[in-house]
Protein backbone atom coordinates (compact mmCIF):
# COMPACT_ATOMS: atom_id res chain seq x y z
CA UNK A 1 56.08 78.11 -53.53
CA UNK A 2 56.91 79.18 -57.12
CA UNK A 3 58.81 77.23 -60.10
CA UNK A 4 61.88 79.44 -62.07
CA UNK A 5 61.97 79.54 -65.34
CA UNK A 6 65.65 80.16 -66.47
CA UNK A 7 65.61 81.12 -70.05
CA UNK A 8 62.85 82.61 -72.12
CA UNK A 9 63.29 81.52 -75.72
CA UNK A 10 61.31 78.96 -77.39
CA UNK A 11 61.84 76.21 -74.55
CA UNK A 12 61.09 78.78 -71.55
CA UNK A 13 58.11 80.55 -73.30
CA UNK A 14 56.47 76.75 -74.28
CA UNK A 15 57.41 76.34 -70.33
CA UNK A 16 55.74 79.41 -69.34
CA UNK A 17 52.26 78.63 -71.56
CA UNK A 18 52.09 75.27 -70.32
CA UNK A 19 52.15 76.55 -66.51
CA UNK A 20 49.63 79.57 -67.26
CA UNK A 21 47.25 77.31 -68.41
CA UNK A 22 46.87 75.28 -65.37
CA UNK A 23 43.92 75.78 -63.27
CA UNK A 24 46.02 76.20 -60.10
CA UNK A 25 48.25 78.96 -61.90
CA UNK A 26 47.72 82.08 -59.47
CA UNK A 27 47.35 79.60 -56.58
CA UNK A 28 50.73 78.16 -56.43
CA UNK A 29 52.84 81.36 -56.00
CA UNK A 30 54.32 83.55 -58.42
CA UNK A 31 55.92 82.52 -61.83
CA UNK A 32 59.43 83.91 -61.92
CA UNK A 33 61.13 84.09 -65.07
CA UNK A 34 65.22 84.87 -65.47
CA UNK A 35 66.86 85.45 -69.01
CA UNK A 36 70.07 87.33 -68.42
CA UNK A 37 70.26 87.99 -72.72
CA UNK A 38 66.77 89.61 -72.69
CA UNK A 39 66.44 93.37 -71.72
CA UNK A 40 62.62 92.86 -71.46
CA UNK A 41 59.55 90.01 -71.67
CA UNK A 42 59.10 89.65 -74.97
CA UNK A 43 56.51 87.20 -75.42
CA UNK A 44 55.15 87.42 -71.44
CA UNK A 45 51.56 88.08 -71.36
CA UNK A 46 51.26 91.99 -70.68
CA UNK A 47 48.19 91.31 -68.55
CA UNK A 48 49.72 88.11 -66.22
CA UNK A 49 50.27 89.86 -62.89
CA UNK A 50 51.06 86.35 -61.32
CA UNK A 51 54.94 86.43 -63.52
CA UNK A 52 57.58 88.25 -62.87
CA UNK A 53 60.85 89.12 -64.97
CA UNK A 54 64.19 89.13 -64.36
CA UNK A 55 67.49 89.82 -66.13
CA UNK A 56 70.73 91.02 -65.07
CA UNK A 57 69.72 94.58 -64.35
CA UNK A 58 66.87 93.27 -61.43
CA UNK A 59 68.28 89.63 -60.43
CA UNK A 60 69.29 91.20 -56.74
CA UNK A 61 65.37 91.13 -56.30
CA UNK A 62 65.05 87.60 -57.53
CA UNK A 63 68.01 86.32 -55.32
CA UNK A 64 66.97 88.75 -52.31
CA UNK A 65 63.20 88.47 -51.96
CA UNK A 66 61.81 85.43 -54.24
CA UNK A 67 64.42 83.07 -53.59
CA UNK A 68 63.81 81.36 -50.91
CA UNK A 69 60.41 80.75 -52.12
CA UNK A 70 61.62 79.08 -55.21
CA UNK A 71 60.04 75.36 -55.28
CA UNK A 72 62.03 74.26 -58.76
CA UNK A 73 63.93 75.44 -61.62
CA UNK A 74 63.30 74.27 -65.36
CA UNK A 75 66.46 75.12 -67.40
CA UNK A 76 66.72 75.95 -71.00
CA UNK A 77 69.02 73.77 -73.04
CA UNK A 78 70.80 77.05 -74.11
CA UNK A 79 71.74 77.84 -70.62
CA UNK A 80 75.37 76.18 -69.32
CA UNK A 81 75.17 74.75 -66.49
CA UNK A 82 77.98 76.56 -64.68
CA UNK A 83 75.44 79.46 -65.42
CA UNK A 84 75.24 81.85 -61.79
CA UNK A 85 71.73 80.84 -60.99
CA UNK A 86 72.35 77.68 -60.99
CA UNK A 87 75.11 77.65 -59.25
CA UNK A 88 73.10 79.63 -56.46
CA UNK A 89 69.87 76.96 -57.09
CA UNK A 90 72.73 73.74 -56.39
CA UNK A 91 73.96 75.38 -53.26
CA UNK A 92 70.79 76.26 -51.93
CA UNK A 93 69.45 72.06 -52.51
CA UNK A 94 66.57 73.88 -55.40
CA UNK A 95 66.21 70.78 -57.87
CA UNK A 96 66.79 72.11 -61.30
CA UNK A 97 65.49 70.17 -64.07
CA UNK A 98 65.79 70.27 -67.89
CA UNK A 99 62.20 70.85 -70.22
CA UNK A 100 62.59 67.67 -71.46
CA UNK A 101 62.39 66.06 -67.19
CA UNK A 102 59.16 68.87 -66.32
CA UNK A 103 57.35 67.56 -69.84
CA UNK A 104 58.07 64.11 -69.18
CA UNK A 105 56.87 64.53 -65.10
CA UNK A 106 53.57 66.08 -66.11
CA UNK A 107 53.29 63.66 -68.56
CA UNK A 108 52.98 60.88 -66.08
CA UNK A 109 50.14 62.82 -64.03
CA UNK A 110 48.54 63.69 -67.77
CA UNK A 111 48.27 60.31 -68.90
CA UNK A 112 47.46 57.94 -65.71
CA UNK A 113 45.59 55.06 -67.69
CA UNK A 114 46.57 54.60 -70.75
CA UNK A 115 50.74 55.26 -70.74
CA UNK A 116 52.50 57.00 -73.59
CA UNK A 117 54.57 55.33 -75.94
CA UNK A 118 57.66 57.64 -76.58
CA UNK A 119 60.95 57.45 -79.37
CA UNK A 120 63.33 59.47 -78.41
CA UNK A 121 66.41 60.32 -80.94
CA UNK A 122 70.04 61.01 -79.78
CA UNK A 123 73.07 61.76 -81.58
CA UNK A 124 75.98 63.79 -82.80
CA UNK A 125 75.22 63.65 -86.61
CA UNK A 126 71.73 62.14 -88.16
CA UNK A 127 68.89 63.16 -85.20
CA UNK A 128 67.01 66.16 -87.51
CA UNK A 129 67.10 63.90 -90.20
CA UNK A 130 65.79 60.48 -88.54
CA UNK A 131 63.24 62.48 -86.94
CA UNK A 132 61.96 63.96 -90.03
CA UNK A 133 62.06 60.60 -91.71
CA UNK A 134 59.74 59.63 -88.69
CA UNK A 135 57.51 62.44 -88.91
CA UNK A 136 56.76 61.88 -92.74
CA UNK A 137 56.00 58.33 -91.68
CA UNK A 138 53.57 59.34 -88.83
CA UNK A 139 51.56 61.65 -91.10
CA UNK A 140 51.19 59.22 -93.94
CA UNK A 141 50.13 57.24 -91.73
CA UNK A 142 47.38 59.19 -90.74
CA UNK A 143 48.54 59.57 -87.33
CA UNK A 144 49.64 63.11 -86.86
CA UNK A 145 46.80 63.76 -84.74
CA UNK A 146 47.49 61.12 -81.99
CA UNK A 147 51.82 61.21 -82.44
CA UNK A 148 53.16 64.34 -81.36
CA UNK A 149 56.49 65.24 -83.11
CA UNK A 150 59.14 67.59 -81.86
CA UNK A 151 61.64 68.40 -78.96
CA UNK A 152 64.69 69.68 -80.25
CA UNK A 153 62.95 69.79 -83.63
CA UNK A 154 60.56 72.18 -84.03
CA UNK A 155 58.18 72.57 -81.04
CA UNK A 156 58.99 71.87 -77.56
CA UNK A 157 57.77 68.72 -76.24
CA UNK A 158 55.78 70.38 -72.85
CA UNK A 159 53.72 72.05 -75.81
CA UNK A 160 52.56 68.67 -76.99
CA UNK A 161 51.41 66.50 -73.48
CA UNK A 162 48.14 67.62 -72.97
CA UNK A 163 46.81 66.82 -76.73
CA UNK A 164 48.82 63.77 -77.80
CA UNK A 165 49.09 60.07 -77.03
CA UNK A 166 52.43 59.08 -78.05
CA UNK A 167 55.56 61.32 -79.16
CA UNK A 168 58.43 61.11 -81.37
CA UNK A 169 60.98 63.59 -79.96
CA UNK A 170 64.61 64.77 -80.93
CA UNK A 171 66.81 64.82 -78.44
CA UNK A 172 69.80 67.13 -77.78
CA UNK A 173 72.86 66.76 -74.73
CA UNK A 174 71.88 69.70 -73.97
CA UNK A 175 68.24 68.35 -73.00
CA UNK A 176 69.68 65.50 -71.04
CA UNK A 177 72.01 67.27 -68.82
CA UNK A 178 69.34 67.88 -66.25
CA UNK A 179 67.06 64.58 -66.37
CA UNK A 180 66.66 62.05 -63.90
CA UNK A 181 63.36 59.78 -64.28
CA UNK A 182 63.18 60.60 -68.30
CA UNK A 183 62.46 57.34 -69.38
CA UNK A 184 61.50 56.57 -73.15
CA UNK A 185 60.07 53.77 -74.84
CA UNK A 186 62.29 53.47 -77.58
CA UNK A 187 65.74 54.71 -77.41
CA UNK A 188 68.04 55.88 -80.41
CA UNK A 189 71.33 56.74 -80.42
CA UNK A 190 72.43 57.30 -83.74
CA UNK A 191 76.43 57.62 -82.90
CA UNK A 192 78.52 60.10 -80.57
CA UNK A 193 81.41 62.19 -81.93
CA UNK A 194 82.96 65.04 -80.51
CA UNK A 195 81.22 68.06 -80.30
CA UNK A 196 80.64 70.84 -77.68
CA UNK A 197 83.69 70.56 -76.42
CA UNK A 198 82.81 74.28 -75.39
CA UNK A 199 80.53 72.90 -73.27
CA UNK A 200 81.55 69.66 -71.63
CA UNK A 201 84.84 69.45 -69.69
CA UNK A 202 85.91 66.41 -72.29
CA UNK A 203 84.77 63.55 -74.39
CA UNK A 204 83.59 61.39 -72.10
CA UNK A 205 81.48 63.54 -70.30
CA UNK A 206 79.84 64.71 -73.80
CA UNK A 207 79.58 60.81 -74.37
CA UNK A 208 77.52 60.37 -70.33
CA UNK A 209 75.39 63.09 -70.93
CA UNK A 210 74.17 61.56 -74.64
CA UNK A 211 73.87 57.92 -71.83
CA UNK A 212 71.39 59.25 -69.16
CA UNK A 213 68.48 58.45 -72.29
CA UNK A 214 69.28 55.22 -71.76
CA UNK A 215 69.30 54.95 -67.64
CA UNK A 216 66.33 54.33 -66.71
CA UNK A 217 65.05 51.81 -69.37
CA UNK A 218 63.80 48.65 -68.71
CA UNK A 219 63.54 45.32 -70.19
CA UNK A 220 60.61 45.66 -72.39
CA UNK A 221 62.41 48.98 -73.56
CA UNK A 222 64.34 49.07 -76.65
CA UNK A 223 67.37 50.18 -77.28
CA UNK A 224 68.40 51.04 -81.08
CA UNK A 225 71.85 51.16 -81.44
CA UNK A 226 74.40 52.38 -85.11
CA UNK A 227 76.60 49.03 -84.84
CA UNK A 228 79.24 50.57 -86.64
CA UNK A 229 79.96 53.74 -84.00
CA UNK A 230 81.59 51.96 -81.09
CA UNK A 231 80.41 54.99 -78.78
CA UNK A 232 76.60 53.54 -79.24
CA UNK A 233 77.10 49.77 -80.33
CA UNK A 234 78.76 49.71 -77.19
CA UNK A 235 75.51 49.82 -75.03
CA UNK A 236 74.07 46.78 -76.00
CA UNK A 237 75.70 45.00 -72.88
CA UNK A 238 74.78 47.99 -70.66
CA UNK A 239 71.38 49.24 -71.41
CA UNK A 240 69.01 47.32 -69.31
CA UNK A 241 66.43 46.37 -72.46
CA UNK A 242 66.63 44.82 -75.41
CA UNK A 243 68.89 45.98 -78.18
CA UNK A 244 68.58 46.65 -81.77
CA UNK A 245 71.62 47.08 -83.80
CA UNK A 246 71.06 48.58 -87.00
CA UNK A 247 74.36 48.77 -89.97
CA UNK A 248 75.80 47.29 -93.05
CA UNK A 249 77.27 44.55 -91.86
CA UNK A 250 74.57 41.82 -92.38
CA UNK A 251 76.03 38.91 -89.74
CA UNK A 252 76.31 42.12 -86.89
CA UNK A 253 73.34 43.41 -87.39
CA UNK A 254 69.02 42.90 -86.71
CA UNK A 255 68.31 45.95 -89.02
CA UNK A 256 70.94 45.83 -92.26
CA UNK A 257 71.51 47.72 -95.48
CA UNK A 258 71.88 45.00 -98.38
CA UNK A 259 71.51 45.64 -102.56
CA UNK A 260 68.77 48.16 -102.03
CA UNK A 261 66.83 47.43 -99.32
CA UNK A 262 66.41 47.74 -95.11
CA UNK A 263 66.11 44.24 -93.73
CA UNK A 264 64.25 44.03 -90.65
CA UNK A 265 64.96 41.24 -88.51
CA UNK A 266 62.42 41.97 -85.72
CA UNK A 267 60.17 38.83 -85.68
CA UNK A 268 61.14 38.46 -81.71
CA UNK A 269 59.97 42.20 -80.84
CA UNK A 270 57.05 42.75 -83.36
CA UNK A 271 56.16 39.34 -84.95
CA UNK A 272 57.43 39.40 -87.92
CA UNK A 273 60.83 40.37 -90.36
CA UNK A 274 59.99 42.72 -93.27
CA UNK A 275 62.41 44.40 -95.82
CA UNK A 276 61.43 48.24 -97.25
CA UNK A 277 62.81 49.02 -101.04
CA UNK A 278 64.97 52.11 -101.42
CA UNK A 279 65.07 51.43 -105.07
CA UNK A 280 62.89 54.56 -105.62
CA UNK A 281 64.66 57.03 -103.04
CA UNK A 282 66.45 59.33 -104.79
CA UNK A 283 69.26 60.14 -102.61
CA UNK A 284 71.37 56.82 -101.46
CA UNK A 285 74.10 58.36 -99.70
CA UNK A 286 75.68 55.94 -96.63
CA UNK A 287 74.92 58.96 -94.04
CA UNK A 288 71.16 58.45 -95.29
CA UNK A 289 70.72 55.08 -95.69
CA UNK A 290 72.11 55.06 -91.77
CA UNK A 291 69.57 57.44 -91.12
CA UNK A 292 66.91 55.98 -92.71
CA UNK A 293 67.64 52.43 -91.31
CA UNK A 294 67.44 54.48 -87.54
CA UNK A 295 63.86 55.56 -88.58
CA UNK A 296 62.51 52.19 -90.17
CA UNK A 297 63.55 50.39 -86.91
CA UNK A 298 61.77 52.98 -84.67
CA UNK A 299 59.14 53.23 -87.22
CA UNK A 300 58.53 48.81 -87.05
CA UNK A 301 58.89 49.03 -83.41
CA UNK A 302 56.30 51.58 -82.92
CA UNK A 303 53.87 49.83 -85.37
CA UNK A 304 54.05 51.17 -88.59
CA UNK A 305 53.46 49.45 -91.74
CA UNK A 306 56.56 48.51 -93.90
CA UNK A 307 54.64 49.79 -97.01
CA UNK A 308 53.94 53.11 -95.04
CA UNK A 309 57.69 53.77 -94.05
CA UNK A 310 58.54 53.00 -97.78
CA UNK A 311 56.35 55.87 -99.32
CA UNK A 312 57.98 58.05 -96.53
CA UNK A 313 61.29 57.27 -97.19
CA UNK A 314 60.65 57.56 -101.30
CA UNK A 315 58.81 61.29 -100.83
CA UNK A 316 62.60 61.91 -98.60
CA UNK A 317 64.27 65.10 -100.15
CA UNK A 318 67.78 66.06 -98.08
CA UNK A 319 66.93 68.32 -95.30
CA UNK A 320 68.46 72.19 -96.22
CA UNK A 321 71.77 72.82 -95.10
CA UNK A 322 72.56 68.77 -94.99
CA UNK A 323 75.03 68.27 -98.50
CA UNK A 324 73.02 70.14 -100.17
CA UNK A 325 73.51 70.70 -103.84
CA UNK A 326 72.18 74.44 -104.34
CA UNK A 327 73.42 74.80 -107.92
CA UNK A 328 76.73 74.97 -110.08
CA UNK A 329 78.56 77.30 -112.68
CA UNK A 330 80.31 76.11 -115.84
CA UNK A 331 80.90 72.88 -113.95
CA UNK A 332 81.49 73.56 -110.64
CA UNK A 333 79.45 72.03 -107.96
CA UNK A 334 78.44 74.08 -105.04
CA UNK A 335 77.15 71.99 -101.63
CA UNK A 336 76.04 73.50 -98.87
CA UNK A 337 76.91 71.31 -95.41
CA UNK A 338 76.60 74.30 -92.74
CA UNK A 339 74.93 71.72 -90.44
CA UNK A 340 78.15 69.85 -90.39
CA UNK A 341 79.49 71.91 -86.56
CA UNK A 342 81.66 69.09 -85.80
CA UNK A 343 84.82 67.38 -87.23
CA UNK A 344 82.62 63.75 -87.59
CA UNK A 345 80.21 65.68 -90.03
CA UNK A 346 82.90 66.97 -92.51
CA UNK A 347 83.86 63.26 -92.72
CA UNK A 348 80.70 62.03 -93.38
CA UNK A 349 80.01 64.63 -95.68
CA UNK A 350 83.46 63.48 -97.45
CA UNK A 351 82.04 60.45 -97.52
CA UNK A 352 78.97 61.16 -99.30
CA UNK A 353 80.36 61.86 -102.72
CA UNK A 354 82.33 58.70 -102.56
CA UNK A 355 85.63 61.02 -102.13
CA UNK A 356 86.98 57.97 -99.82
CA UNK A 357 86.30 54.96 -101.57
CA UNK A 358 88.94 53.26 -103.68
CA UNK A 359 89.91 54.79 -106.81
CA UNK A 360 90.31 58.58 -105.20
CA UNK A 361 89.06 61.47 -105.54
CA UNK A 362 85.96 61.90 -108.49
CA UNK A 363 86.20 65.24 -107.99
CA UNK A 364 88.35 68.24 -107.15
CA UNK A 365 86.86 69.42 -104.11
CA UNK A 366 87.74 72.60 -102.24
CA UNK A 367 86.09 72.09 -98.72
CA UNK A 368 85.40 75.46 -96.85
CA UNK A 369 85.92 74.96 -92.93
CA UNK A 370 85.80 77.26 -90.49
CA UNK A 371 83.92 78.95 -87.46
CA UNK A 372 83.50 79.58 -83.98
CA UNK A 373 85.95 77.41 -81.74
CA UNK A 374 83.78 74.68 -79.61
CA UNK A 375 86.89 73.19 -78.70
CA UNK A 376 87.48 70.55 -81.01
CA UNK A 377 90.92 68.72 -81.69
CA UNK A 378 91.10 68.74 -85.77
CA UNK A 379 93.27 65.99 -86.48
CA UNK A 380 90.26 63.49 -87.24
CA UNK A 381 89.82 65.27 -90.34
CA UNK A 382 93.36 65.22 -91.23
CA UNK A 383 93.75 62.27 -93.77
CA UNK A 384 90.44 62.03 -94.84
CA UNK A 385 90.83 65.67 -96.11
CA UNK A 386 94.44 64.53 -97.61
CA UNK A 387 92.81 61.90 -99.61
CA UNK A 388 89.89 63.90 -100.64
CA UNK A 389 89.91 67.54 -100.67
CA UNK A 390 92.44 69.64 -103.59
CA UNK A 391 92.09 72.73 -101.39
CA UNK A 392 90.92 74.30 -98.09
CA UNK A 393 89.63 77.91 -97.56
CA UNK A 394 89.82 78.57 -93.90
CA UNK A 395 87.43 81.16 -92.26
CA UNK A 396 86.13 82.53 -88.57
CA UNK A 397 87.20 82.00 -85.16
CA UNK A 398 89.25 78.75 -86.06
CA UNK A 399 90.99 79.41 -89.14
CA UNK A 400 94.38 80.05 -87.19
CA UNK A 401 93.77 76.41 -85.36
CA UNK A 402 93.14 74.90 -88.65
CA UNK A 403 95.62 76.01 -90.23
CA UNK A 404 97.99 74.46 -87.56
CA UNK A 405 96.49 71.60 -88.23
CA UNK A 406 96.18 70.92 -92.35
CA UNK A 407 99.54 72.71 -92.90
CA UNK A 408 101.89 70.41 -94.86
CA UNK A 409 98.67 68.25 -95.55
CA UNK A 410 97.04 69.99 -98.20
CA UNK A 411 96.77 73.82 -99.81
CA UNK A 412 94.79 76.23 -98.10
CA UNK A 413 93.84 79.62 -98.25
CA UNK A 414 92.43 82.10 -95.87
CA UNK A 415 89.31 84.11 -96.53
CA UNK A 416 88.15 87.16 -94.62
CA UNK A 417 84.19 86.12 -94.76
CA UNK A 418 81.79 83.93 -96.70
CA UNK A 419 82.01 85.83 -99.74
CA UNK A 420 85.70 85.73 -99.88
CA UNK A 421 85.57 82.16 -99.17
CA UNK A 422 83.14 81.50 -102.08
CA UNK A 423 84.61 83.70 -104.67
CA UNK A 424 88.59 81.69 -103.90
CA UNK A 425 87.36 77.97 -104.42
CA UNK A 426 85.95 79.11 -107.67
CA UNK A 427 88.49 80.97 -108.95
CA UNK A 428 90.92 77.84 -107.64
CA UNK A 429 89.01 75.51 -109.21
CA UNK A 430 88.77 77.49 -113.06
CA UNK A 431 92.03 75.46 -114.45
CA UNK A 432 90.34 72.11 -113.40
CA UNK A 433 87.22 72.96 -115.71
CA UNK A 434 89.41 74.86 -118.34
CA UNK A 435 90.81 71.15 -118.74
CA UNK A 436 87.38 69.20 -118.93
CA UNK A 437 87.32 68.25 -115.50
CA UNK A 438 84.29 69.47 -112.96
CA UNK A 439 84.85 70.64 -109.31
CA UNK A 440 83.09 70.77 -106.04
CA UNK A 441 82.95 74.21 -103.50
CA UNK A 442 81.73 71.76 -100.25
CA UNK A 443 81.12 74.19 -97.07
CA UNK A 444 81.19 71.97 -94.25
CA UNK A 445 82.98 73.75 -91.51
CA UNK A 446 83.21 71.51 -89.04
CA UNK A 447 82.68 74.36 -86.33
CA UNK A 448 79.09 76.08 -85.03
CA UNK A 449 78.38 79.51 -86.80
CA UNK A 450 77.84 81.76 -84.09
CA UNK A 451 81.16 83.77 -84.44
CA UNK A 452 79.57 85.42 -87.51
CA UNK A 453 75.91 84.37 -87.82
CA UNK A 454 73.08 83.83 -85.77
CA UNK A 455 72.98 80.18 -86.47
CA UNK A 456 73.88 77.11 -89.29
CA UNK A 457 70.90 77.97 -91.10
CA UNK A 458 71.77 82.06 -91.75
CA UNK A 459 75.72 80.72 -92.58
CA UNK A 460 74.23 78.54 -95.36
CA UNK A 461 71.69 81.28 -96.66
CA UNK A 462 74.96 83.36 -96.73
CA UNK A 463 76.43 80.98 -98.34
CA UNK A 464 73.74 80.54 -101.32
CA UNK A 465 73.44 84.60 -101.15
CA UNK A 466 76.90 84.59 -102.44
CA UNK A 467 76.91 81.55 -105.02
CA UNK A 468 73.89 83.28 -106.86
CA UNK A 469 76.33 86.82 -106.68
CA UNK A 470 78.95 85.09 -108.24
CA UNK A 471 76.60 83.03 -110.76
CA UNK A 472 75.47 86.22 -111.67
CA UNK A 473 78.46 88.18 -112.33
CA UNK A 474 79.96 85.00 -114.27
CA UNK A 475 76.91 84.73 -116.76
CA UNK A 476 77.55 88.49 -117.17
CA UNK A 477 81.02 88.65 -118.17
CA UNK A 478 80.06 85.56 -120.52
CA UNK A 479 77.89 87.33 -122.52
CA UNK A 480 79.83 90.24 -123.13
């Protein structure tokens, strides 16, 4: 019998090494590998005569002569699920599981004594940066030899079973769309928004994919839980473990956010309460502290000294691509937020320079949106863009559908690609620094990047490529 591997990027090719280097590789039937974007095996080992390669120019071979010999499928999380080989897998009875189900099945035969302790992190907004947080924990600690740390960050977690004890892994809906006995320790789910709506046939089916991490749990589990996103406070009835909820509101809440510190009230799970100082983290934005509170929860749970989360949490600079500030001319602000590939992110982002608090706006800010369309309805970012934001510049796939949406709210201009985008909000915001004030050019789309760039991380490179253009050119015209 022989497994499938659908997809060979990084999750498929971590897949692939992981099954060559079993003893029983050539004596279990061949290896069959399907990626319908690739036109050859890039990164398939020239001399493995037990794999074979398919794409769409060869798949009559794969569905003609291997398929009935075809034992199991493990799915990249890049591949829908209404994907033609799957379909053809479903009818035919072929289980089909997700990277995150084979790692986690292995992982059971790997570690038969002594089982592994496992934090898993879920979320719309906040799981890169909770993880990280975590990671930076676990290696001044001292422990980055015994806690793996990955999944949808970084490395694949079926690259990390057969030399670590525990694991720390980020965890995308994608991941958990094909999982069934996935069961962590330590479950987080940071909050659900909508997102993917590309993807998932509505809300609520987004919302019961992000739920199957939580299935299986059981009552010496814990569940960690953002107390003030109804869409994950929601499971501490229904979750059948204990439940952590972590927040701002003191009397609501075990883990709590009060005049500069986390307070841990955990005394009933790990023996004690303890409180961790954020008087010497630089960057004390709500969307971090949330974060950070997420971390220091799994963090205690998991065993780590407070004093030990503290110096992770005070080395903490903003992740790239998360609000951040990559420079200013005269005094205009420019903030990168490509990240933000949902309408909840722009908010939060919003949020972050205080732009919603009482008082008003601090700032002029012109917020760049824009991208591919995953979907999304737009009208959750309707008011909190009225009271924040001075002016949009629309761009990509979605400009026409946010324009629907913001006209009559607030200005807005349209901009035929990043550069144009950049170069409008400055020249918009000249007169507000001609008059003493100072401005902010905020990209935070609130759409994914892939109807002009690769990915989140090339749309915010493009956007610093043309800041530093534009810095350039306005020191030059200064000094002449």
């Amino acid at each position: 019998m022989s497994d499938l591997i659908l997809g060979f990027g990084k999750t498929g090719s971590a897949v692939y090494e992981y099954i060559k280097g079993k003893n029983d590789y050539a004596k279990n039937g061949k290896l069959l590998i399907y990626d319908d974007t690739a036109e050859n095996a890039a990164g398939l080992d020239v001399r493995d005569e037990n794999a074979v390669f398919f794409n769409k120019r060869n798949e009559e071979i794969l569905f003609g002569r291997y398929f009935r010999d075809i034992e199991r499928c493990v799915v990249s999380p890049g591949i829908p699920r209404n994907h033609d080989v799957i379909l053809k897998l479903k009818k035919a009875n072929i289980p089909v599981l997700s990277e995150i189900e084979f790692a986690y099945n292995n992982l059971q035969k790997v570690q038969k004594e002594k089982k592994a302790k496992i934090i898993a992190v879920t979320g719309t907004n906040g799981k890169t940066t909770s993880v990280t947080l975590c990671k930076s924990a676990i290696e001044s600690a001292g422990l980055s030899g015994k806690t793996f740390v990955g999944g949808n960050l970084g490395v694949p977690f079926i690259s990390g079973i057969d030399g670590y004890e525990d694991f720390i892994l980020e965890i995308s809906s994608f991941q958990l769309e094909w999982v069934y006995d996935f069961k962590p320790d330590i479950a987080v789910l940071l909050n659900v928004e909508d997102d993917h709506m590309d993807r998932y046939i509505n809300f609520d089916e987004y919302r019961l994919t992000k739920y199957k991490m939580f299935k299986n749990l059981k009552y010496n589990d814990v569940a960690v839980l953002n107390q003030g996103d109804y869409n994950s406070s929601v499971l501490k009835g229904v979750a059948g473990s204990n439940a952590v909820l972590y927040g701002f509101e003191e009397n609501k809440c075990d883990v709590f956010y009060k005049d500069g510190f986390i307070n841990l009230r955990l005394k009933d799970l790990i023996g004690y309460n303890a409180e961790i100082s954020l008087k010497d983290v630089a960057d004390k934005r709500k969307f971090v502290i949330e974060d950070m509170m997420a971390a220091a929860c799994s963090l205690a749970l998991y065993g780590i000294p407070q004093d030990v989360i503290k110096k992770a949490f005070d080395g903490y600079r903003l992740l790239r691509h998360r609000v951040e500030c990559i420079g200013s001319i005269d005094n205009v602000y420019f903030y990168d937020d490509s990240k933000a590939t949902n309408p909840a992110a722009v908010v939060s982002a919003l949020n972050s320079f205080g732009a919603l608090s009482e008082g008003g706006v601090k700032t002029d800010i012109v917020l760049i949106l824009g991208g591919k369309d995953k979907g999304f309805n737009y009208e959750s970012i309707v008011e909190p863009v009225k009271r924040s934001v001075k002016a949009c510049v629309l761009m990509g796939e979605t400009k026409e559908i946010l324009e629907k949406t913001l006209k009559g709210h607030v200005e807005y201009m349209l901009a035929g690609d990043m550069e144009d985008a950049v170069v409008k909000s400055f020249n918009y915001l000249k007169d507000t620094v001609k008059s003493g004030g100072s401005g902010t050019v905020l990209l935070s789309p609130a759409s994914s990047s892939f109807d002009m760039f690769k990915d989140y991380g090339e749309r915010g490179d493009a956007f610093k490529k043309y800041f530093e253009k534009l810095k350039l050119k306005n020191n030059f015209y200064e000094k002449i």
